[in-house]
PDB file of N, CA and C in Angstrom:
ATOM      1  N   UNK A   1       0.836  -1.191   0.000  1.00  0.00           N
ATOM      2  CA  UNK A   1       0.000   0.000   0.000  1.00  0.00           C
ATOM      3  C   UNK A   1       0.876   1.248   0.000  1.00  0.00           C
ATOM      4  N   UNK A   2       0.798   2.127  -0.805  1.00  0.00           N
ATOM      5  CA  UNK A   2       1.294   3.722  -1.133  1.00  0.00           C
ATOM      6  C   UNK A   2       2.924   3.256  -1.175  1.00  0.00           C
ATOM      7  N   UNK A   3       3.294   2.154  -2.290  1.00  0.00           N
ATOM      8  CA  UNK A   3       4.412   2.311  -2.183  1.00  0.00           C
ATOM      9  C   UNK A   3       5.560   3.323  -3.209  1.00  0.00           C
ATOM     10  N   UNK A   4       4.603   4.321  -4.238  1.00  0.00           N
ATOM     11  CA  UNK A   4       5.125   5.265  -4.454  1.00  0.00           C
ATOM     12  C   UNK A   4       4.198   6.154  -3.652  1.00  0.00           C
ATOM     13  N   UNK A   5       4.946   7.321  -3.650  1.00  0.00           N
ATOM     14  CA  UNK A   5       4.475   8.627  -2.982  1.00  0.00           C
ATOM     15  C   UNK A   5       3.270   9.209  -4.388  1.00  0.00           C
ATOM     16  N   UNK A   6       1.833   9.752  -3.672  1.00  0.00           N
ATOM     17  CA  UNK A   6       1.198  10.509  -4.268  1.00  0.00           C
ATOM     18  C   UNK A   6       1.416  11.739  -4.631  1.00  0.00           C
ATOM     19  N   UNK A   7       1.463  12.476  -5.588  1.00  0.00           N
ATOM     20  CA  UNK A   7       1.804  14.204  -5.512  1.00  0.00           C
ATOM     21  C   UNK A   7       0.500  14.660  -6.272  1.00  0.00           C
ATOM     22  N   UNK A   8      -0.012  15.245  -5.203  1.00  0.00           N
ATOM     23  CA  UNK A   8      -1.259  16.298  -5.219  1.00  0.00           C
ATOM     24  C   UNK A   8      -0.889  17.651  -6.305  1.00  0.00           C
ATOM     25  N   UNK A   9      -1.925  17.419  -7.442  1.00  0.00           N
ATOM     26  CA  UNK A   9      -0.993  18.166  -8.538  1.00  0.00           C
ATOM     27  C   UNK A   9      -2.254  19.559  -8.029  1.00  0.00           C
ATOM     28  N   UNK A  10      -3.519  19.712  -7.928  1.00  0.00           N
ATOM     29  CA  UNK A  10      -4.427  20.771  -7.151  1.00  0.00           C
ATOM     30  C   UNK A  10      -5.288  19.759  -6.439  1.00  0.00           C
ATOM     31  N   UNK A  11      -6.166  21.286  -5.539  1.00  0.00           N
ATOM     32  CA  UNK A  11      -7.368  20.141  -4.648  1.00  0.00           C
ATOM     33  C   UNK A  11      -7.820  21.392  -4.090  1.00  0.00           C
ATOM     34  N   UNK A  12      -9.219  21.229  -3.218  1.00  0.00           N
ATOM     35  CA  UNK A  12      -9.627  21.910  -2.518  1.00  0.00           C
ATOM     36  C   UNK A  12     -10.066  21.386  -1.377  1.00  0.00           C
ATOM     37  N   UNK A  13     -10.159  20.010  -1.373  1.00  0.00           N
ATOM     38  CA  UNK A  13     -10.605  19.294  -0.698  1.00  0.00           C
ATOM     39  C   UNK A  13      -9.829  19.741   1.216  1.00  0.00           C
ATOM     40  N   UNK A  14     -10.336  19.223   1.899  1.00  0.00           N
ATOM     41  CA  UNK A  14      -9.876  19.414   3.164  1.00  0.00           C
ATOM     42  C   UNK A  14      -9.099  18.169   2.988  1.00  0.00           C
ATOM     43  N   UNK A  15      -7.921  18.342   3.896  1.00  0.00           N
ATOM     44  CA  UNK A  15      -6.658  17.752   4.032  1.00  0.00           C
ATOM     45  C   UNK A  15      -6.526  16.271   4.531  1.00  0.00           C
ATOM     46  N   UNK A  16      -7.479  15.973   5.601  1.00  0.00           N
ATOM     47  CA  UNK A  16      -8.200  14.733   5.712  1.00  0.00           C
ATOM     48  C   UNK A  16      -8.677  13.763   4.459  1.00  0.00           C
ATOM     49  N   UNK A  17      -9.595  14.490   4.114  1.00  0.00           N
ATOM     50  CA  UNK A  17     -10.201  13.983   3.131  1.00  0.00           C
ATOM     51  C   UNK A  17      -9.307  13.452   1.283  1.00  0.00           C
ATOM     52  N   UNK A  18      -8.534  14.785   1.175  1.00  0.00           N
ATOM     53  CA  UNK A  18      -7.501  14.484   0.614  1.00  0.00           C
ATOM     54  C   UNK A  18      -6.537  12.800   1.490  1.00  0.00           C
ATOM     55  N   UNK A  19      -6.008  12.664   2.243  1.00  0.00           N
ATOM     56  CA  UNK A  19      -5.531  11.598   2.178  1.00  0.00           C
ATOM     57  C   UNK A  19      -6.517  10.400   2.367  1.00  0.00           C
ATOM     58  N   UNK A  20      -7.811  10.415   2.351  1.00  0.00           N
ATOM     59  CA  UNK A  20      -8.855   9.742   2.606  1.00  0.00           C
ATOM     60  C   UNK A  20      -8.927   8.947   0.567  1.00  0.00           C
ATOM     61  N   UNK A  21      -8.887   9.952   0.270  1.00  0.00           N
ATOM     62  CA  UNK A  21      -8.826   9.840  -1.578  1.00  0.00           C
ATOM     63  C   UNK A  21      -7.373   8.790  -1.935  1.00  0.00           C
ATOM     64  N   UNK A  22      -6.241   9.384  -1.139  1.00  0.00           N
ATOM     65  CA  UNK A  22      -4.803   8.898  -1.665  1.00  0.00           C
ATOM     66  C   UNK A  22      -4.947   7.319  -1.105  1.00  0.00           C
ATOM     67  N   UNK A  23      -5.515   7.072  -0.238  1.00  0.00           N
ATOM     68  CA  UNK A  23      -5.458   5.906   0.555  1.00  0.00           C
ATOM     69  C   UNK A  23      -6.328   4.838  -0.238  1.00  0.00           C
ATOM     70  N   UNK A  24      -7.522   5.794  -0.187  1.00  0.00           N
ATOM     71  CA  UNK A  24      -8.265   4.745  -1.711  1.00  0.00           C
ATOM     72  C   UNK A  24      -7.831   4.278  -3.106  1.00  0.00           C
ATOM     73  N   UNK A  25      -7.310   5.167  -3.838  1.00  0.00           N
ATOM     74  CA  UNK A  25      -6.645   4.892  -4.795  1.00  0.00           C
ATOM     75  C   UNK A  25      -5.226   3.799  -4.497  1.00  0.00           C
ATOM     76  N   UNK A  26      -4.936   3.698  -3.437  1.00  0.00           N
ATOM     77  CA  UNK A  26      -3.741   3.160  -3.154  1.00  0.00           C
ATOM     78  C   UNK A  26      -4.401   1.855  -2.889  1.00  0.00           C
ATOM     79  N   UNK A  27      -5.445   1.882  -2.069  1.00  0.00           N
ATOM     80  CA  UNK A  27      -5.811   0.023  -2.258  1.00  0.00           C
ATOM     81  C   UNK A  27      -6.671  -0.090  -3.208  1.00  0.00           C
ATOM     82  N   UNK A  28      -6.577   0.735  -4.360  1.00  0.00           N
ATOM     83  CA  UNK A  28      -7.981   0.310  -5.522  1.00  0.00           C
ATOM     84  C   UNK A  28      -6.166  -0.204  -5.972  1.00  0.00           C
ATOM     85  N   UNK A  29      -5.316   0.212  -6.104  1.00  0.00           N
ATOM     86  CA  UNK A  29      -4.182  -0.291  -7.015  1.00  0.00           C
ATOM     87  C   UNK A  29      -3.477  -1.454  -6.236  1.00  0.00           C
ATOM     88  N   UNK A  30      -4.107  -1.992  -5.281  1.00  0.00           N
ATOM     89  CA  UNK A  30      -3.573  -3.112  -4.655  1.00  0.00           C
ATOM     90  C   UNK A  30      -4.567  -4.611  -4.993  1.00  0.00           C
ATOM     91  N   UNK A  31      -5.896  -4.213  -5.431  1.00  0.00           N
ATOM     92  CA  UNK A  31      -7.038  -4.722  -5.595  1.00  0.00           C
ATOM     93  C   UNK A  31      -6.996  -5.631  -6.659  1.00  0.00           C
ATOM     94  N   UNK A  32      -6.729  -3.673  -8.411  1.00  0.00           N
ATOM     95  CA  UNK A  32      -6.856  -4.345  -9.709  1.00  0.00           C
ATOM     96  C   UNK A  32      -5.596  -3.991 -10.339  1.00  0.00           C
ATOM     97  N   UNK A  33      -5.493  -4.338 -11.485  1.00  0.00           N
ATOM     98  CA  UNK A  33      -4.753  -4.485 -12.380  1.00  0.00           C
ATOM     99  C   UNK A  33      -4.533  -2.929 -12.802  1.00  0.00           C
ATOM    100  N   UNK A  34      -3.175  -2.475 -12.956  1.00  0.00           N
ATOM    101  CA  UNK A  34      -2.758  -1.203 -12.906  1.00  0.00           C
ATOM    102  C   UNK A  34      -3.556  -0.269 -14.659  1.00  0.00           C
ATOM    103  N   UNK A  35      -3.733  -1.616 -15.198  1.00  0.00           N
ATOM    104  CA  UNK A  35      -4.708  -1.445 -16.882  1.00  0.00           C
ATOM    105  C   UNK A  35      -6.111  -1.279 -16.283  1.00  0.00           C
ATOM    106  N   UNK A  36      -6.569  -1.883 -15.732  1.00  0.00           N
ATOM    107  CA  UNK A  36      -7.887  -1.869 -15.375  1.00  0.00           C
ATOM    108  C   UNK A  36      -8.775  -0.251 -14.665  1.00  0.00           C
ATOM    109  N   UNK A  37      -8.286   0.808 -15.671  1.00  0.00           N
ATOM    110  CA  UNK A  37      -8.284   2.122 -14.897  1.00  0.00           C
ATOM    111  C   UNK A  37     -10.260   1.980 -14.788  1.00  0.00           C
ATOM    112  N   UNK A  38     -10.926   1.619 -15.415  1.00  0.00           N
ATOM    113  CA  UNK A  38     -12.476   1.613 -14.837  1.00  0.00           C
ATOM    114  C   UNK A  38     -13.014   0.948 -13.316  1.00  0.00           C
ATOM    115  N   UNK A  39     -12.273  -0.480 -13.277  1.00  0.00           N
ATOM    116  CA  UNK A  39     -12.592  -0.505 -11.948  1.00  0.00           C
ATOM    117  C   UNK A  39     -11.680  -0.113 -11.116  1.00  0.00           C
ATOM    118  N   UNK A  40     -10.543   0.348 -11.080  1.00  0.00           N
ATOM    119  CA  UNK A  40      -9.866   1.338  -9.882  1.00  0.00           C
ATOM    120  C   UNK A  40     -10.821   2.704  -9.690  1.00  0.00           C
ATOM    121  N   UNK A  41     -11.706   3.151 -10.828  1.00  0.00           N
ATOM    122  CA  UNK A  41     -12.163   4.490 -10.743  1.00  0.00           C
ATOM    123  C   UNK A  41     -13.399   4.066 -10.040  1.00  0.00           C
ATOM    124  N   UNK A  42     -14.090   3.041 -10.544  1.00  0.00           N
ATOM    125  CA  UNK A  42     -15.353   2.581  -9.732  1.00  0.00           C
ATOM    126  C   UNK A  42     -15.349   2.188  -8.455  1.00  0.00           C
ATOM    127  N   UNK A  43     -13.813   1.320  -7.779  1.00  0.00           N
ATOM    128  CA  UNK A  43     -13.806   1.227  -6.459  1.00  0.00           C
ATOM    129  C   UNK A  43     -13.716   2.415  -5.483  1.00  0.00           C
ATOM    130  N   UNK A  44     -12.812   3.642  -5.832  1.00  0.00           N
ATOM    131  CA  UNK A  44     -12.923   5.039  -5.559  1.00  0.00           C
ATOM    132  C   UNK A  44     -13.830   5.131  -5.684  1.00  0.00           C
ATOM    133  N   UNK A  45     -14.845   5.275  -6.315  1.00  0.00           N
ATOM    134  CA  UNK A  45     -16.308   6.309  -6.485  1.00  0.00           C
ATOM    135  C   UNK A  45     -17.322   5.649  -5.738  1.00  0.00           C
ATOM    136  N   UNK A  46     -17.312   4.624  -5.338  1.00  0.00           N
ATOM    137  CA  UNK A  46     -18.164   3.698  -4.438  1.00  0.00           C
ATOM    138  C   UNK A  46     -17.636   3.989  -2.679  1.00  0.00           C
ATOM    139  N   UNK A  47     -16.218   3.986  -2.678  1.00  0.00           N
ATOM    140  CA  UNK A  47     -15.819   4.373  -1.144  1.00  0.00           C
ATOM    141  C   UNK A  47     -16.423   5.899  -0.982  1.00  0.00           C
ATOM    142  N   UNK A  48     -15.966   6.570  -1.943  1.00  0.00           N
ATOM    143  CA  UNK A  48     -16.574   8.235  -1.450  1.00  0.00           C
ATOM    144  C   UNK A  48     -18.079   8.056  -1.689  1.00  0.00           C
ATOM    145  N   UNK A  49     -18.951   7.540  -1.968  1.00  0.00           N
ATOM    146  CA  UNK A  49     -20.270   7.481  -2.057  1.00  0.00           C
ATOM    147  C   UNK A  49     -20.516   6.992  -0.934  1.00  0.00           C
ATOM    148  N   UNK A  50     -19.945   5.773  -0.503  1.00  0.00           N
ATOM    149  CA  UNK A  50     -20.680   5.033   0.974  1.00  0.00           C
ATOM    150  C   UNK A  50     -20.069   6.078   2.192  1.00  0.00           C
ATOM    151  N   UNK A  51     -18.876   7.038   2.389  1.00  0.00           N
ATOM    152  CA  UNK A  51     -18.578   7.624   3.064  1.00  0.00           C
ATOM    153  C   UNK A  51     -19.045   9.275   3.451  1.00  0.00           C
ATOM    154  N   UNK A  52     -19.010   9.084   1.789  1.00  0.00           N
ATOM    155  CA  UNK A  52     -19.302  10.722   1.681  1.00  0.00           C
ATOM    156  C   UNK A  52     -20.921  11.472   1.327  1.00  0.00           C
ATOM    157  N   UNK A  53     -21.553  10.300   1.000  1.00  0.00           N
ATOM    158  CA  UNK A  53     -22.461  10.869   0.673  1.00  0.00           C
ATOM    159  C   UNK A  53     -22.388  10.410  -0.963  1.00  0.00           C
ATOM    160  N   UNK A  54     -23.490  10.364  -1.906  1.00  0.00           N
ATOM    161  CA  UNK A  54     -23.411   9.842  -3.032  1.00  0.00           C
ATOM    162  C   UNK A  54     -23.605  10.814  -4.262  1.00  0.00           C
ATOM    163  N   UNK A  55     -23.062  10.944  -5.334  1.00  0.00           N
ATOM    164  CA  UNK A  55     -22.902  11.988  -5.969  1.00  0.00           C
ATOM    165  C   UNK A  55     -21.419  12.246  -6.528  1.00  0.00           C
ATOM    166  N   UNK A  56     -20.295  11.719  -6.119  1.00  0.00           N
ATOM    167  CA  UNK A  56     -19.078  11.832  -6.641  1.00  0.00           C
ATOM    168  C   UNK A  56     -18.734  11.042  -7.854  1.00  0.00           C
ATOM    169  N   UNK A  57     -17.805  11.999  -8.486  1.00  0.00           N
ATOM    170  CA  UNK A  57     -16.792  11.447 -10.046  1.00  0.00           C
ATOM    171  C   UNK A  57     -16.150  10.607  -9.832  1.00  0.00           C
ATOM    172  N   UNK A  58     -15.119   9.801 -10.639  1.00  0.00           N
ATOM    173  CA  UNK A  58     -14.068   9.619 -10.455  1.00  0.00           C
ATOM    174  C   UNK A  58     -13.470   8.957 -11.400  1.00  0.00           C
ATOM    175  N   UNK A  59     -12.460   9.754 -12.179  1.00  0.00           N
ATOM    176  CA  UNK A  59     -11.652   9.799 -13.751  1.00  0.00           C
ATOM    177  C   UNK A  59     -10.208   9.143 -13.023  1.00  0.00           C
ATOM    178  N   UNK A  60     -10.014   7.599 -13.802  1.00  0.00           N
ATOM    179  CA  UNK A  60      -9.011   7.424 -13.567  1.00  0.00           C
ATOM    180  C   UNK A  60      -7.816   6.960 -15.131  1.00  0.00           C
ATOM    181  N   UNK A  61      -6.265   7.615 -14.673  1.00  0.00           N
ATOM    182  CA  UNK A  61      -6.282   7.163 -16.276  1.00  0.00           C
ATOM    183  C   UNK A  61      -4.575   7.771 -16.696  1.00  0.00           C
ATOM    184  N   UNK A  62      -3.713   7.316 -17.724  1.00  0.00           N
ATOM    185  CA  UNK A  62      -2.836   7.990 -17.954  1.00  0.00           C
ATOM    186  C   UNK A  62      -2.829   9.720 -18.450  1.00  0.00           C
ATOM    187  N   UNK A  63      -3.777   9.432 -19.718  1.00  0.00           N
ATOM    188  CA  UNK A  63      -3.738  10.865 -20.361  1.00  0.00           C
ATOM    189  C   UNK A  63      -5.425  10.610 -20.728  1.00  0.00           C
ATOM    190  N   UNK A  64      -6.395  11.871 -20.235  1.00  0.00           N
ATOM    191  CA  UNK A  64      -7.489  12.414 -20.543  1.00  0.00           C
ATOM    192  C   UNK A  64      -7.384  13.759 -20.106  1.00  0.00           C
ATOM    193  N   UNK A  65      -8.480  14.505 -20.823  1.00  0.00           N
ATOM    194  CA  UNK A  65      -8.620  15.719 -20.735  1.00  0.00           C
ATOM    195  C   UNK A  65     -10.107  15.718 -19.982  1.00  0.00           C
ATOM    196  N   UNK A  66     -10.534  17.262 -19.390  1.00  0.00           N
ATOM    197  CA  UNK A  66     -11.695  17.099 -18.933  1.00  0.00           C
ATOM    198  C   UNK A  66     -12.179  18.726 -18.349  1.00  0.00           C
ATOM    199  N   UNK A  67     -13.511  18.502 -18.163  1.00  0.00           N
ATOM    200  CA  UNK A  67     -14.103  19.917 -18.170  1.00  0.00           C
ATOM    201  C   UNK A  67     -15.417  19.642 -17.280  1.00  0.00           C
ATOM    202  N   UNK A  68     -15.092  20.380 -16.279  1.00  0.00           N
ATOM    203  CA  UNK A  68     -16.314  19.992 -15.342  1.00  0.00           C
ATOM    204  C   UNK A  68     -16.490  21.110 -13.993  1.00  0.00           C
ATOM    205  N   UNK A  69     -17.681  20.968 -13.302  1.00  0.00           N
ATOM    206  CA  UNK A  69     -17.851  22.183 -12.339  1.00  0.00           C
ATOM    207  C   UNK A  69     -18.367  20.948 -11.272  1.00  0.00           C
ATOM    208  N   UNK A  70     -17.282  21.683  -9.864  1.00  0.00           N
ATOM    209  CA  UNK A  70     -17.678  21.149  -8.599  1.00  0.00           C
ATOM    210  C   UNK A  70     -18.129  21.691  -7.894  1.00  0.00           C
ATOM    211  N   UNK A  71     -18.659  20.676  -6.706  1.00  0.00           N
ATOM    212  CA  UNK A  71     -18.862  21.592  -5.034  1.00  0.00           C
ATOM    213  C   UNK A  71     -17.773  21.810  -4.807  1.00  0.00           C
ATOM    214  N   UNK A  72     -17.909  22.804  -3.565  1.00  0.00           N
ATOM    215  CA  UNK A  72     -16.878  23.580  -3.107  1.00  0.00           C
ATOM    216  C   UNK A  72     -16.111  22.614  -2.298  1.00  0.00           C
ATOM    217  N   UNK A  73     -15.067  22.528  -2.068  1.00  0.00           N
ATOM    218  CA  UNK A  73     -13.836  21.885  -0.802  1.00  0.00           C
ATOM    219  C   UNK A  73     -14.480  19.843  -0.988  1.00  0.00           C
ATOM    220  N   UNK A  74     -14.654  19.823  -2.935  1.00  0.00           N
ATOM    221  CA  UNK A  74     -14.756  18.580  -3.103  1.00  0.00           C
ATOM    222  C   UNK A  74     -13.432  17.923  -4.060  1.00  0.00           C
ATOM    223  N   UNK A  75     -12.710  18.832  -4.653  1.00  0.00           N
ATOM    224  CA  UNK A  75     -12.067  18.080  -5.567  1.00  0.00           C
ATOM    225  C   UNK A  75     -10.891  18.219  -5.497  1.00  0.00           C
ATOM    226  N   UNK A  76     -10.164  16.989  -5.863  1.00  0.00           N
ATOM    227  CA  UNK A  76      -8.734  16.675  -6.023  1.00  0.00           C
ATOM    228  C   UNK A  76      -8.196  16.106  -7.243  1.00  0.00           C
ATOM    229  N   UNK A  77      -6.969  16.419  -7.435  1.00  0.00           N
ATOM    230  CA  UNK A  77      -6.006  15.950  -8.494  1.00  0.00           C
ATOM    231  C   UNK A  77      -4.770  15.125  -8.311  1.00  0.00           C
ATOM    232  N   UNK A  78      -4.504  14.410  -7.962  1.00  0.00           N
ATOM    233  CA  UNK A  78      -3.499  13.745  -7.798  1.00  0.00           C
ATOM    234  C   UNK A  78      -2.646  12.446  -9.120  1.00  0.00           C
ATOM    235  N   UNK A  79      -1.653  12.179  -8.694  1.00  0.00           N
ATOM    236  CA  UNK A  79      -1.036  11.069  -9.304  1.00  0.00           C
ATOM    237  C   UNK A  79      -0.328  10.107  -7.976  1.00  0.00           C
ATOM    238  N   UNK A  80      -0.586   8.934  -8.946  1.00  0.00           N
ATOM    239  CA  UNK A  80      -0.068   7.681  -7.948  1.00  0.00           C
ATOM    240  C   UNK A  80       0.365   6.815  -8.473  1.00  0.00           C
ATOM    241  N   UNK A  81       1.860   6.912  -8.522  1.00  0.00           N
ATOM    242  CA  UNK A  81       2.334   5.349  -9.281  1.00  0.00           C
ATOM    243  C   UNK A  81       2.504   5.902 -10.707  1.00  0.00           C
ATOM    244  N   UNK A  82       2.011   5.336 -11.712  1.00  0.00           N
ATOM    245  CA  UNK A  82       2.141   6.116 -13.302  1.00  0.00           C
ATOM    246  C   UNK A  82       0.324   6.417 -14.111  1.00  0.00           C
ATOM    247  N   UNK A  83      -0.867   6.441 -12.856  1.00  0.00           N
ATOM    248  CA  UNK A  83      -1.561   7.179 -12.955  1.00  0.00           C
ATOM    249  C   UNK A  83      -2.375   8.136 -12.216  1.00  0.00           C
ATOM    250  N   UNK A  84      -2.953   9.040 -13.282  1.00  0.00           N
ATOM    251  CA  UNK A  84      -3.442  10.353 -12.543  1.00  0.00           C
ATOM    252  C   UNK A  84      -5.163  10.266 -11.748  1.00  0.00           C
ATOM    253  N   UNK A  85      -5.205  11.156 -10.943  1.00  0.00           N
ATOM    254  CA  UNK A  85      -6.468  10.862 -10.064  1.00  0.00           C
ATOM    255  C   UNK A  85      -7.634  12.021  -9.902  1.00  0.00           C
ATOM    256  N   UNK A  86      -8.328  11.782 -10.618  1.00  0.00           N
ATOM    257  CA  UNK A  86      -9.067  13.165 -10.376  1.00  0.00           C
ATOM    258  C   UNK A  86     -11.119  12.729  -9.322  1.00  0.00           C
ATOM    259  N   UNK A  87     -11.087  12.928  -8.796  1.00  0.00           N
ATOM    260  CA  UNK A  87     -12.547  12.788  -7.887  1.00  0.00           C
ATOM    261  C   UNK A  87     -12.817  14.322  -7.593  1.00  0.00           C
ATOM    262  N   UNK A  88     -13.937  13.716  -7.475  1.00  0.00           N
ATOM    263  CA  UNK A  88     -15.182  15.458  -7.461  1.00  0.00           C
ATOM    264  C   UNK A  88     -16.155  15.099  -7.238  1.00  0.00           C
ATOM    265  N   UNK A  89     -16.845  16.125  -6.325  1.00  0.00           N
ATOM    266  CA  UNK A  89     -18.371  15.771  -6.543  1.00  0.00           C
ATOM    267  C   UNK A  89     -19.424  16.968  -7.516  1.00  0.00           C
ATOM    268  N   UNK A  90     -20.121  16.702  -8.389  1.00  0.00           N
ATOM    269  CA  UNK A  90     -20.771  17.771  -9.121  1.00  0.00           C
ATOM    270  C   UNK A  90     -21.602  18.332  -8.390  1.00  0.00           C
ATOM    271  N   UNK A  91     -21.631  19.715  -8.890  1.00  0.00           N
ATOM    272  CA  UNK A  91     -21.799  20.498  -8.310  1.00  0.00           C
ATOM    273  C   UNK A  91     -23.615  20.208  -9.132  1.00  0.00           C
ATOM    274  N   UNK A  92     -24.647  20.976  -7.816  1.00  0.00           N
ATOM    275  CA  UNK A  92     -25.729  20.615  -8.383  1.00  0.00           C
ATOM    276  C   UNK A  92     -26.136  22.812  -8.834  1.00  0.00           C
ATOM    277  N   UNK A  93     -26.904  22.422  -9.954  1.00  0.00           N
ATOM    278  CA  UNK A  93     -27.311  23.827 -10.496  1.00  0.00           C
ATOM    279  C   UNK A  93     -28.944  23.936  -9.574  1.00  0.00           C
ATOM    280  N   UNK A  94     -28.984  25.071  -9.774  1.00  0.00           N
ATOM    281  CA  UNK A  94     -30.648  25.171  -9.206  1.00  0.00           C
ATOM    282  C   UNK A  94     -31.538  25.814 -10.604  1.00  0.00           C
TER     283      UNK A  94
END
C-alpha cells in the first residue's frame, strides 16, 4: 500500500479527506490491475459514495482531458504510481 508517494498536482478538498482519496486509490491499485483504470475508478467512487455521501466522479487514467464544475472543498487531483487521479463531486445547479 502507497508504495510510491502521491503528488497532489491541485485540490480543494480538506486535508483529511484528501488523504482519505490517496489511501483509496492506493488500495484500488492493490485490488486491480494497474490497466484496469475503470474498476480502480469505480472502487474510488463507491468508497466516497458510501462515506461521503453519493454523488461523486471519479476519472481514472494515464492521459485524458476534462471539463467539469464542482462543489466547493470537493475536488482533487493527484497522481499515484504512473496514474493520474481526479474525484469530485458535481456540483448541483438550481
Amino acid at each position: 500500500m502507497l508504495e510510491g508517494k502521491a503528488m497532489v498536482e491541485d485540490s480543494d478538498m480538506p486535508v483529511k479527506m484528501q488523504m482519505q482519496a490517496m489511501a483509496f486509490a492506493s488500495q484500488a491499485l492493490d485490488l486491480f490491475d494497474v490497466f484496469d483504470c475503470k474498476s480502480i475508478a469505480g472502487h474510488i467512487k463507491k468508497e466516497f459514495d458510501e462515506r461521503y455521501g453519493s454523488g461523486w466522479q471519479c476519472v481514472v487514467g494515464s492521459n485524458f482531458g476534462c471539463f467539469f464544475t464542482h462543489s466547493k472543498g470537493t475536488f482533487i487531483y493527484f497522481q499515484l504510481e504512473t496514474l493520474k487521479f481526479l474525484i469530485f463531486k458535481g456540483a448541483s445547479t438550481p
